[in-house]
Every structure is written in C-alpha cells, then in structure tokens.
PDB file of N, CA and C in Angstrom:
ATOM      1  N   UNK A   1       0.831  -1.194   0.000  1.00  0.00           N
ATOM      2  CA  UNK A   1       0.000   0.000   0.000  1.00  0.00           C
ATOM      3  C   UNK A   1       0.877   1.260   0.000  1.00  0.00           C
ATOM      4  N   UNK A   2       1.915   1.028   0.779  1.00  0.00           N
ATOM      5  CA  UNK A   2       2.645   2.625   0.903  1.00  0.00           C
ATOM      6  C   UNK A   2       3.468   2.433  -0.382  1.00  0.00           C
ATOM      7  N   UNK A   3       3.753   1.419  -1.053  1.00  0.00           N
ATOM      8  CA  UNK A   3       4.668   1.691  -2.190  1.00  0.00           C
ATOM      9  C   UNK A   3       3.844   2.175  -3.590  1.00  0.00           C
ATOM     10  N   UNK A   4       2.357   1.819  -3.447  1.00  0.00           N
ATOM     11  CA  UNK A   4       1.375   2.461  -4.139  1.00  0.00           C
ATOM     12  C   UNK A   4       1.496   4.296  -4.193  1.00  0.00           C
ATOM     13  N   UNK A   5       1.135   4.535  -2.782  1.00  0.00           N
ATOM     14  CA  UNK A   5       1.633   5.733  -3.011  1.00  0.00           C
ATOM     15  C   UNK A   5       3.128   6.774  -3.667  1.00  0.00           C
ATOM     16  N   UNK A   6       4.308   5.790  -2.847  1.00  0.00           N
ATOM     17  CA  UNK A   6       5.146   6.711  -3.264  1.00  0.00           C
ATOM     18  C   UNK A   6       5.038   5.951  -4.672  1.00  0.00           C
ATOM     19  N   UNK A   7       4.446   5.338  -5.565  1.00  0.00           N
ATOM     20  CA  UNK A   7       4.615   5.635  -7.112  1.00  0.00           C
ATOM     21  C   UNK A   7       3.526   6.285  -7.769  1.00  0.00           C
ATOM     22  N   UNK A   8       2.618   6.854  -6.952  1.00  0.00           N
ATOM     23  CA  UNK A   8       2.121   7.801  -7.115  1.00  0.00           C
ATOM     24  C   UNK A   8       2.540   9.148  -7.118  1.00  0.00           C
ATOM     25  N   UNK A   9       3.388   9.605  -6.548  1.00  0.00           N
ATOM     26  CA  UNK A   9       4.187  11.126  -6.144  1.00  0.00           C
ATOM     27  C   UNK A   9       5.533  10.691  -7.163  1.00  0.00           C
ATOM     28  N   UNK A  10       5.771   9.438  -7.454  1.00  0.00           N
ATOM     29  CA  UNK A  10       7.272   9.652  -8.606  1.00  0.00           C
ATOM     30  C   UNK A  10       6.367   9.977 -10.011  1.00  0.00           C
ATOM     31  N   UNK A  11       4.781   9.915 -10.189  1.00  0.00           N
ATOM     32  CA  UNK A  11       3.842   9.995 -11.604  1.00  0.00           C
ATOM     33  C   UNK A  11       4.109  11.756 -11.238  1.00  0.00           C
ATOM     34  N   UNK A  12       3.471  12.284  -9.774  1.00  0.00           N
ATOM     35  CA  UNK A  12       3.525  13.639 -10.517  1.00  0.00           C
ATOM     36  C   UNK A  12       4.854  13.810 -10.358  1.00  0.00           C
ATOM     37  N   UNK A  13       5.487  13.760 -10.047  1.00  0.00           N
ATOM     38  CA  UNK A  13       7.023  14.617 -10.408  1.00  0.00           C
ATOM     39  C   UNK A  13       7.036  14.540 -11.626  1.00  0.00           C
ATOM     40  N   UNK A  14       6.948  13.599 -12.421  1.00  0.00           N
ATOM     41  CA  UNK A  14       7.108  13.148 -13.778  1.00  0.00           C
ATOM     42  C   UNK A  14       5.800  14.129 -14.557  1.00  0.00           C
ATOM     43  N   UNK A  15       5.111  15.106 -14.069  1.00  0.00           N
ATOM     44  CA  UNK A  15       3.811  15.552 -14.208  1.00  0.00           C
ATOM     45  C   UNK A  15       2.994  14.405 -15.023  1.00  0.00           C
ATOM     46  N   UNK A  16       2.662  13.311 -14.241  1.00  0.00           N
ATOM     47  CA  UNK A  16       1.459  12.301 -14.942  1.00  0.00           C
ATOM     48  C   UNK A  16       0.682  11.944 -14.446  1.00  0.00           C
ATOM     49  N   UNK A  17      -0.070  13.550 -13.981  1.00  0.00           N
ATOM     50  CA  UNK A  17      -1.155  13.986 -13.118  1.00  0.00           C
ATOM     51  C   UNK A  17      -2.279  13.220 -13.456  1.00  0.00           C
ATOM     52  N   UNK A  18      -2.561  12.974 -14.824  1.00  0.00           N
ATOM     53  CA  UNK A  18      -4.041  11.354 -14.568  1.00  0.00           C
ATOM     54  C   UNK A  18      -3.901  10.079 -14.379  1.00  0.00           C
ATOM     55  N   UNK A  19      -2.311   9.531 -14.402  1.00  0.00           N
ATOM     56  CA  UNK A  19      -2.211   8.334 -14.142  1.00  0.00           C
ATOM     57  C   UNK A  19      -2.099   8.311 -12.358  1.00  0.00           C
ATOM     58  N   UNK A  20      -1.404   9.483 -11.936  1.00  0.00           N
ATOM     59  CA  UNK A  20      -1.275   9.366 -10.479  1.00  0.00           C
ATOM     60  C   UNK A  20      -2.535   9.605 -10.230  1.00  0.00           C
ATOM     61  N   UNK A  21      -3.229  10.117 -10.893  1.00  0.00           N
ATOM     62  CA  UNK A  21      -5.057  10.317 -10.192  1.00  0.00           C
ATOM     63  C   UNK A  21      -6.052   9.127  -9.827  1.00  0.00           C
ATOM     64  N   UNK A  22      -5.742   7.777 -10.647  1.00  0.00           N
ATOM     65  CA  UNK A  22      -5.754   7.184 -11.152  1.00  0.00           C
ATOM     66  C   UNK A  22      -6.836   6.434  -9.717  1.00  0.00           C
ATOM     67  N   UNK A  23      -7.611   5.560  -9.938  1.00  0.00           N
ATOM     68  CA  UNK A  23      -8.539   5.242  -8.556  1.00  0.00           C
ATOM     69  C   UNK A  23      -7.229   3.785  -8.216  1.00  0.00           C
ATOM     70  N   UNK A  24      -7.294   3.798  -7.067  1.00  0.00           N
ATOM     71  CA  UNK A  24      -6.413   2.276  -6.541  1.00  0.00           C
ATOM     72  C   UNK A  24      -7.381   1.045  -6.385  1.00  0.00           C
ATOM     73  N   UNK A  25      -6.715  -0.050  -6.798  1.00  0.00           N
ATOM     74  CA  UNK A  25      -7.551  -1.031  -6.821  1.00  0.00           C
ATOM     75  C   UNK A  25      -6.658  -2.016  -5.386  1.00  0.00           C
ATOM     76  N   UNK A  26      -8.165  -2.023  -4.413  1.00  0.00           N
ATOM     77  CA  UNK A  26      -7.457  -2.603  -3.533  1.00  0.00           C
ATOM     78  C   UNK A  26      -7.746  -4.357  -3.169  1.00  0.00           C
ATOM     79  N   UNK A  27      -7.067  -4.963  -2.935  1.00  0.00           N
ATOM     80  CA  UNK A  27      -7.471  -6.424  -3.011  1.00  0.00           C
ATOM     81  C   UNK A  27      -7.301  -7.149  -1.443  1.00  0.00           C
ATOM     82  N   UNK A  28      -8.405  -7.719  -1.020  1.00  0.00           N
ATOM     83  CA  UNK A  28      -7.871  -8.461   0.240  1.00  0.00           C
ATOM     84  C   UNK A  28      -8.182  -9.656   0.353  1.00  0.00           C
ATOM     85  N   UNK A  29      -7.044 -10.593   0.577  1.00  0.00           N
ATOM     86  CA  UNK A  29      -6.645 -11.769   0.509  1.00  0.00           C
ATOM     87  C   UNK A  29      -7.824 -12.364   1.596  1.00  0.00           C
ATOM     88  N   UNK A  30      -7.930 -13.441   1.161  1.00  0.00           N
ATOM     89  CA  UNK A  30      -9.237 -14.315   2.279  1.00  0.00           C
ATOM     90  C   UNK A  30     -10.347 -13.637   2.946  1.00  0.00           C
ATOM     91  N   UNK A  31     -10.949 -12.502   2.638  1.00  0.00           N
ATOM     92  CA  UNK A  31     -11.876 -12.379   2.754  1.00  0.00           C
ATOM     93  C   UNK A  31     -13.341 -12.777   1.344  1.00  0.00           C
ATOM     94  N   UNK A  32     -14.126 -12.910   1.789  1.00  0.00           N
ATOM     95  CA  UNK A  32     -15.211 -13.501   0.771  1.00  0.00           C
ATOM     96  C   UNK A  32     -16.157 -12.115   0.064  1.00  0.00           C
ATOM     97  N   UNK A  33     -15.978 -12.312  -0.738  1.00  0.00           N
ATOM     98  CA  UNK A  33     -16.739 -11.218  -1.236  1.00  0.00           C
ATOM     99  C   UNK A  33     -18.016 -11.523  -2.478  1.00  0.00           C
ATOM    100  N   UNK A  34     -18.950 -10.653  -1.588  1.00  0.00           N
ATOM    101  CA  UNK A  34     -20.460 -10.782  -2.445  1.00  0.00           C
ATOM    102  C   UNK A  34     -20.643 -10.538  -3.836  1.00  0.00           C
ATOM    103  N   UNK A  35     -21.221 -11.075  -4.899  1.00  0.00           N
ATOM    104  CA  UNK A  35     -21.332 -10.576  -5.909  1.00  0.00           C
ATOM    105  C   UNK A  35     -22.462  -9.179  -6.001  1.00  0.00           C
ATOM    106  N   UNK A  36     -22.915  -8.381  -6.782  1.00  0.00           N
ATOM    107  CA  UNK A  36     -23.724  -7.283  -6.567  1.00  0.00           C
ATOM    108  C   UNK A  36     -24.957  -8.088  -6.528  1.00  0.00           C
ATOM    109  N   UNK A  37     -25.281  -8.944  -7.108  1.00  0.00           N
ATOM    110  CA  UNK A  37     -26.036  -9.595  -7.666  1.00  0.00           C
ATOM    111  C   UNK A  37     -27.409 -10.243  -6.627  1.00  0.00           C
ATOM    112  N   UNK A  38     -26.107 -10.879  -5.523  1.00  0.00           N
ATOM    113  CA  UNK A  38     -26.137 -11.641  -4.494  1.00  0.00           C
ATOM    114  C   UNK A  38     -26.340 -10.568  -3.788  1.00  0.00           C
ATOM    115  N   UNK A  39     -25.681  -9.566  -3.492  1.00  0.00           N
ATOM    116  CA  UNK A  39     -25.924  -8.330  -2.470  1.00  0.00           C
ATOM    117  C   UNK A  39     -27.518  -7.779  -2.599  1.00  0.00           C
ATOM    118  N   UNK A  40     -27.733  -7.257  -3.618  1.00  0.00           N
ATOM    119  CA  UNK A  40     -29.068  -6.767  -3.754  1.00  0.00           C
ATOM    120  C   UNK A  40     -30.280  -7.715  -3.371  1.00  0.00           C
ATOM    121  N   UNK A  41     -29.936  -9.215  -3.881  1.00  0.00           N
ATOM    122  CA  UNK A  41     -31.098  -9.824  -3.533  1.00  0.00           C
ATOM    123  C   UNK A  41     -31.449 -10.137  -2.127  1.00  0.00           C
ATOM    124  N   UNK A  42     -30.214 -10.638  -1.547  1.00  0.00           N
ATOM    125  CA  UNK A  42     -29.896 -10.653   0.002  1.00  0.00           C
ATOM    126  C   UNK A  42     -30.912  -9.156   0.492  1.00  0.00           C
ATOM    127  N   UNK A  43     -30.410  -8.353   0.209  1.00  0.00           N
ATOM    128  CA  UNK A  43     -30.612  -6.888   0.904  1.00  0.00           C
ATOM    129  C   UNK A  43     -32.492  -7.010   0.802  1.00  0.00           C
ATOM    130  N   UNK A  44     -32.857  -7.423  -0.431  1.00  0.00           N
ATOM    131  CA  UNK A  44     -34.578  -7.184  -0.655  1.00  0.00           C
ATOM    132  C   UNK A  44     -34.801  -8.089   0.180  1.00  0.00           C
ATOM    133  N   UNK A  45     -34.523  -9.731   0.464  1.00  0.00           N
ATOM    134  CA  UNK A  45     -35.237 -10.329   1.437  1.00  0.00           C
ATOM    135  C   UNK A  45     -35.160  -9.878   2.414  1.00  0.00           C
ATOM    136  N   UNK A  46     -34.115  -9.206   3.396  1.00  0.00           N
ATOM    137  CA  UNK A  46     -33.961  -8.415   4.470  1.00  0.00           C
ATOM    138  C   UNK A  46     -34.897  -7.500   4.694  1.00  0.00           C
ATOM    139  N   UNK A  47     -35.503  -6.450   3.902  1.00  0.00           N
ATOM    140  CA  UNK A  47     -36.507  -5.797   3.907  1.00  0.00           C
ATOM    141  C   UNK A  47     -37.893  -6.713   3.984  1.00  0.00           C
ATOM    142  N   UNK A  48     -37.837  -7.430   3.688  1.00  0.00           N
ATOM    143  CA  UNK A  48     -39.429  -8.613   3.340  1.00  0.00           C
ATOM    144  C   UNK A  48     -39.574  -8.177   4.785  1.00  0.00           C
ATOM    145  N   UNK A  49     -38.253  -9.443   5.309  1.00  0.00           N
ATOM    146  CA  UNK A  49     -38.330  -9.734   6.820  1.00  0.00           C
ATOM    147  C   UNK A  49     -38.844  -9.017   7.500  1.00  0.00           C
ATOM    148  N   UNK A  50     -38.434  -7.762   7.566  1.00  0.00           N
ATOM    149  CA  UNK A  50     -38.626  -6.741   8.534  1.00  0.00           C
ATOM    150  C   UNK A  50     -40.167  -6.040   8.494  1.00  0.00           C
TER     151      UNK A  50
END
C-alpha cells in the first residue's frame, strides 16, 4: 500500500497527473466477497423480513 503511493508522487514529479489520479484497486486476501447480484437480492429479502 505505501509503495502504491510513493509511485504515485514519482507519476507527478514526472507531471502524470491522470495516471497518479488514477482510482487504486485494492485487493484483500481471504476475505469472501459478495457478488452485486447476491448483495441486492440478500438486501430485498432483508426488507421482506422486517
């Protein structure tokens, strides 16, 4: 993560102000992650429930 940044600050020195703008893609190992798909439908039965 911190080496993300400082190659972010060597883009602008280099002025490559939209690549350093650039959104970070962050990834975390062993956690499970929902599809949207799965999220939304989950989320409407939750409302039923309630």
């Amino acid at each position: 993560m911190m080496q993300d940044w400082a190659d972010r600050l060597d883009l602008l020195e280099q002025n490559e102000v939209v690549a350093a703008s650039a959104h970070l893609t962050i990834r975390t190992d062993g956690v499970p992650v929902l599809e949207e798909s799965n999220a939304a439908s989950e989320g409407q039965g939750a409302q039923a429930a309630a």
